[in-house]
Protein backbone atom coordinates (compact mmCIF):
# COMPACT_ATOMS: atom_id res chain seq x y z
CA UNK A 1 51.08 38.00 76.53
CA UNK A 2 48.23 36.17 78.03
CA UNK A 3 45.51 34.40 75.80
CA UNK A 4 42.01 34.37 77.04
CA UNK A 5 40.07 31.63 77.11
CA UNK A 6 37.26 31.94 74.34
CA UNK A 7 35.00 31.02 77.58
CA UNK A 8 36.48 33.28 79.80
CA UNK A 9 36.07 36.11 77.32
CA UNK A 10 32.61 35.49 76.26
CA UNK A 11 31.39 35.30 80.23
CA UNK A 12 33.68 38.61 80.41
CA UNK A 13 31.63 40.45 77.43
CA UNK A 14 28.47 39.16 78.72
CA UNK A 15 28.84 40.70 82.03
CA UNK A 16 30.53 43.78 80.72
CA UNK A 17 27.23 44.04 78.83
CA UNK A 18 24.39 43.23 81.79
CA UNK A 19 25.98 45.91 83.69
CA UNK A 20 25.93 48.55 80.77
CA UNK A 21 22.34 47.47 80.44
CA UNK A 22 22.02 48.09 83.93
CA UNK A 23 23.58 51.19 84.51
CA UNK A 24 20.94 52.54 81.44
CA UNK A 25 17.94 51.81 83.60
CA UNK A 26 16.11 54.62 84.87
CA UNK A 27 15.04 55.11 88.76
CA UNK A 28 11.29 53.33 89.28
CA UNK A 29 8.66 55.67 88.53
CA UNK A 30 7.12 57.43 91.73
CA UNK A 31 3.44 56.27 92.40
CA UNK A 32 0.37 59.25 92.32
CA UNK A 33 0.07 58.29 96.20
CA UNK A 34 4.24 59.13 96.67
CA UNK A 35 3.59 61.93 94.56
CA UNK A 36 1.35 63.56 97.00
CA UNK A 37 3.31 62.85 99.98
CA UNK A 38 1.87 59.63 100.91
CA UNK A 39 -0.47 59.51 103.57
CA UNK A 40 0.64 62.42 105.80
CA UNK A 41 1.20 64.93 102.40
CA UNK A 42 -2.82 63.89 101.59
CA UNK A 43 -4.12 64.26 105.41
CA UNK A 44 -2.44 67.81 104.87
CA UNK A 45 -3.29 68.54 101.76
CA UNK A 46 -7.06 67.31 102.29
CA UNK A 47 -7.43 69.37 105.61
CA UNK A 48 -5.43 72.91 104.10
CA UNK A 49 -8.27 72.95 101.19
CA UNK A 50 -11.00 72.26 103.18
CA UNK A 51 -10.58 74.71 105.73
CA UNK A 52 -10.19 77.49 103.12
CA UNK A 53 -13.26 75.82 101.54
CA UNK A 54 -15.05 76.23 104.75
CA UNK A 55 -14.46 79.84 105.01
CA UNK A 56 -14.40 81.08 101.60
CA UNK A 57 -17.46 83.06 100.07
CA UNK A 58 -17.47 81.09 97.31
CA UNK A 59 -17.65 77.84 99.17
CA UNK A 60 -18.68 78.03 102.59
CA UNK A 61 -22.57 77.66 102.22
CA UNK A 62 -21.52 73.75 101.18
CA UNK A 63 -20.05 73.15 104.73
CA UNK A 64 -22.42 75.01 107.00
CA UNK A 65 -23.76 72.25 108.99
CA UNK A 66 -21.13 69.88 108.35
CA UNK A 67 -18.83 68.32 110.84
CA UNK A 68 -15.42 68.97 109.17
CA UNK A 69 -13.09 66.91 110.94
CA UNK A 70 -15.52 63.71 109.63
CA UNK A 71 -15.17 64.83 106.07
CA UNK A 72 -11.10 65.60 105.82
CA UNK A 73 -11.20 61.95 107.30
CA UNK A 74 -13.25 60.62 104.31
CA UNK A 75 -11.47 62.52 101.59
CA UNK A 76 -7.60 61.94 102.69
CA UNK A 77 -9.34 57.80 102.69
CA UNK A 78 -10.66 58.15 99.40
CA UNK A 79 -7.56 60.11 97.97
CA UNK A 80 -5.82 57.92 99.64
CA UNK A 81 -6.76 54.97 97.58
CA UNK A 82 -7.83 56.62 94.53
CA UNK A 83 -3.63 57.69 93.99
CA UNK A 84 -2.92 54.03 94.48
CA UNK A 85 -1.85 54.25 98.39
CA UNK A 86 -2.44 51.32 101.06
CA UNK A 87 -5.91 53.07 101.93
CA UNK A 88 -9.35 51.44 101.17
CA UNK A 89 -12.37 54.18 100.79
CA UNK A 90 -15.08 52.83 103.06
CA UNK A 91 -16.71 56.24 102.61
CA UNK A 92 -20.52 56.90 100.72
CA UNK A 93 -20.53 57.19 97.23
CA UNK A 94 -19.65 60.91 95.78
CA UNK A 95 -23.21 60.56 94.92
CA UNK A 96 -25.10 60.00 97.51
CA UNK A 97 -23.01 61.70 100.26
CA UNK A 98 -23.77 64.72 97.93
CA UNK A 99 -27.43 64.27 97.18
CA UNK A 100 -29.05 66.70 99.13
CA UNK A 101 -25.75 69.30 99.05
CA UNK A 102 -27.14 71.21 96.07
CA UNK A 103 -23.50 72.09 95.28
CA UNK A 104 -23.51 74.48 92.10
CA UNK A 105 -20.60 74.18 89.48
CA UNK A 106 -19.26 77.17 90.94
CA UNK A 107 -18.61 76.00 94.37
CA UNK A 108 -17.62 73.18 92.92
CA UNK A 109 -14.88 74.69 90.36
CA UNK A 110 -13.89 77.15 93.28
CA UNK A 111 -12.94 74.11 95.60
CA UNK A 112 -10.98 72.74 92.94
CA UNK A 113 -9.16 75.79 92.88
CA UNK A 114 -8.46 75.81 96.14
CA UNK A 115 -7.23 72.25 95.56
CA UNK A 116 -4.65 73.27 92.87
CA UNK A 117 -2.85 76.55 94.96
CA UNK A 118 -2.57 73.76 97.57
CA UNK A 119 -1.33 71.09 95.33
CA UNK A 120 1.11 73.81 94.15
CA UNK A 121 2.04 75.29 97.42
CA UNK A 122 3.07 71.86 99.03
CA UNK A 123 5.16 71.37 96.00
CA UNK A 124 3.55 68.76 93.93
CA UNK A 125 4.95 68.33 90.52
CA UNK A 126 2.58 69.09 87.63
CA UNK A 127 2.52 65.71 86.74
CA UNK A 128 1.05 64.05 89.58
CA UNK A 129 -1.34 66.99 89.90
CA UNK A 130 -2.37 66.41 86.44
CA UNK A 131 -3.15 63.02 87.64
CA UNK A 132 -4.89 63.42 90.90
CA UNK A 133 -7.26 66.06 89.10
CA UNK A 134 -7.77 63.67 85.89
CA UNK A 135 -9.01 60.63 88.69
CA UNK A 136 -11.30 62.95 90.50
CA UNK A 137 -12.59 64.62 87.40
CA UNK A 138 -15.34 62.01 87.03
CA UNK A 139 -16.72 62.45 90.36
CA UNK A 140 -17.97 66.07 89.15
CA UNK A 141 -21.11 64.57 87.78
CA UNK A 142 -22.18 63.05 91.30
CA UNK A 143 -21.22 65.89 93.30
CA UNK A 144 -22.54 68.81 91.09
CA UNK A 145 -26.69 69.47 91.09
CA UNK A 146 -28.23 69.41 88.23
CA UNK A 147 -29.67 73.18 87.04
């Protein structure tokens, strides 16, 4: 029988130990921005809700007027950065690129709708929708008219 050094064995139980620890770790938490698809699940996501924003009843009156392909641009930017992608909004404020809109709560909750059958139909967990709807929430105030 073989004797172990007392070195040998406590080098032996230490690395027996870091790569328990290791094997416990769990996989890095996705970011909001890989969550969505990164830039090319936004650009798709951005451009799906806003063309059935454009044409619904609900909605539509917002975007008469309105060069479309300008705005999808803007929005996939700003989502872009506000889930914590590479992106940098370089865009107007929600406030004053809204200021003359008019846009009633209605239109408003309608396009946010919109925003969550497309969230679901491209397969976003509920998490990170939870999350992409909690960081725009705020913006309501700016974009809404007041009554």
């Amino acid at each position: 029988m073989q004797i172990l050094c007392p070195r040998r064995t406590n080098a032996l139980i230490l690395g027996l130990g870091l790569l328990a620890l290791g094997a416990c770790t769990s996989p890095p938490t996705a970011t909001l921005y890989q969550g969505l698809g990164g830039e090319a699940g936004i650009a798709q996501l951005v451009s799906r809700t806003l063309d059935r924003s454009a044409s619904d009843a609900r909605t539509r009156r917002s975007f008469e007027g309105i060069k479309l392909s300008a705005i999808k641009a803007s929005l996939a930017q700003q989502i872009c950065a506000l889930s914590d992608g590479p992106c940098v909004y370089e865009g107007e404020t929600m406030a004053r690129s809204h200021q003359d809109a008019k846009i009633r709560a209605s239109e408003f909750d309608a396009l946010v709708g919109m925003l969550r059958e497309e969230l679901d139909a491209a397969g976003v967990s509920a998490a990170a929708k939870n999350e992409l709807l909690r960081r725009l929430a705020p913006m309501k105030r700016d974009i809404v008219a007041a009554d």
